[in-house]
Protein backbone atom coordinates (compact mmCIF):
# COMPACT_ATOMS: atom_id res chain seq x y z
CA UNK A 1 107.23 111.33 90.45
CA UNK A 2 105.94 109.48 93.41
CA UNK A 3 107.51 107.02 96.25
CA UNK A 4 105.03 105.90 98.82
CA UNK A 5 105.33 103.51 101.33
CA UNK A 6 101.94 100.68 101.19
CA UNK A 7 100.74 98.95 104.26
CA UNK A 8 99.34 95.26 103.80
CA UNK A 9 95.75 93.92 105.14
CA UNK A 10 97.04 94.71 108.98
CA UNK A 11 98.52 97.99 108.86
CA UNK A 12 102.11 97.19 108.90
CA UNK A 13 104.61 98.78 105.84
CA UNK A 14 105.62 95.87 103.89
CA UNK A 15 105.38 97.15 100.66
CA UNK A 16 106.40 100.23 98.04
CA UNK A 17 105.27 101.57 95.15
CA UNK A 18 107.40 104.28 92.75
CA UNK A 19 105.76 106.19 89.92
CA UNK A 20 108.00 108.23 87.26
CA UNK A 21 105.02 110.15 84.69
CA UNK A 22 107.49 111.70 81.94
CA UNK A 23 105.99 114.99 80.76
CA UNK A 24 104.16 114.87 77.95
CA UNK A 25 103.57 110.95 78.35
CA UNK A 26 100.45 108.75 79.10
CA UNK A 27 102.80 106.46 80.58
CA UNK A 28 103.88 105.52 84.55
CA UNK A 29 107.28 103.53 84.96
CA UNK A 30 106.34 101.82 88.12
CA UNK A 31 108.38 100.37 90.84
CA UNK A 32 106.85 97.81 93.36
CA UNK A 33 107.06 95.91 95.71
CA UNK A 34 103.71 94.14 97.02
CA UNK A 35 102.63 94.23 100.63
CA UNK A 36 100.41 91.58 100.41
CA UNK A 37 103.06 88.68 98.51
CA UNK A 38 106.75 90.78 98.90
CA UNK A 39 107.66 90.52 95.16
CA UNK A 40 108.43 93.32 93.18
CA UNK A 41 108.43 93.96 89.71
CA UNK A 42 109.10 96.83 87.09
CA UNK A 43 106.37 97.87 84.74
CA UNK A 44 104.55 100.66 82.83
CA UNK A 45 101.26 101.12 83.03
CA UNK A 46 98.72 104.11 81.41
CA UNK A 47 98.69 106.87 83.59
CA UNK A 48 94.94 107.45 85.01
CA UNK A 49 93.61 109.01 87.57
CA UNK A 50 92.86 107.29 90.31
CA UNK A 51 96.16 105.26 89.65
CA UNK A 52 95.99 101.74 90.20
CA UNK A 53 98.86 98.69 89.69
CA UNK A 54 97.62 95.37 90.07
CA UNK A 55 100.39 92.81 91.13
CA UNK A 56 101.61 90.78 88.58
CA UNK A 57 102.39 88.09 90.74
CA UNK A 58 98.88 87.61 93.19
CA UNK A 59 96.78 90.01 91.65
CA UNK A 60 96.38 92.28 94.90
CA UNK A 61 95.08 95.94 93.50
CA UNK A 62 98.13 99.08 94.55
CA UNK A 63 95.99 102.19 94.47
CA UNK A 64 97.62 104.84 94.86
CA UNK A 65 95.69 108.29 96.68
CA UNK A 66 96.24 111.38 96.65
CA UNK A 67 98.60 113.04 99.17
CA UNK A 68 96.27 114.85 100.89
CA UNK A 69 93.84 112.55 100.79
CA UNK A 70 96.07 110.05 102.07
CA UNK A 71 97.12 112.27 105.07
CA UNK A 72 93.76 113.35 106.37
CA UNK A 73 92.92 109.38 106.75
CA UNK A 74 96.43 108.83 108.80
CA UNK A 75 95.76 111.86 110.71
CA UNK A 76 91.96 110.12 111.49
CA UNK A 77 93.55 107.14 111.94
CA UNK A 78 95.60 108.46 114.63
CA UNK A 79 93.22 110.73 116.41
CA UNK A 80 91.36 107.16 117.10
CA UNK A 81 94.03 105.64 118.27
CA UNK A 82 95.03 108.34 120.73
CA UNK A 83 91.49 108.94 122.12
């Protein structure tokens, strides 16, 4: 299981994404809610790595990275911001 905050086209949290993988399932119960149009929706998709929800509403594609993966680009992210 998996909660992540997302970040729309500018960088700012507006979104959420929530993945429950039961063991021995090929199956994700996901939990959204878009950045990019704010509607959420309930769903279950085929688990696959990379993970991916598109928005059933405006079509905007969730991906959802790995931890660390995710971490070293915030941690970039930052460094460039503070100098």
């Amino acid at each position: 299981m998996t909660s992540r905050e997302l970040q729309n086209a500018v960088g700012k949290v507006t979104g959420m994404i929530k993945v429950l993988v039961p063991k021995d399932s090929n199956d994700a119960k996901v939990k959204y809610v878009c950045p990019m149009c704010l509607k959420g929706k309930d769903t279950v998709e085929e688990w696959k790595k990379p993970f991916s929800v598109k928005c059933g509403f405006c079509g905007h594609n969730m991906k959802l990275p790995k931890l660390l993966a995710q971490f070293k680009k915030e941690k970039k992210v930052q460094q460039a911001k503070n100098g």
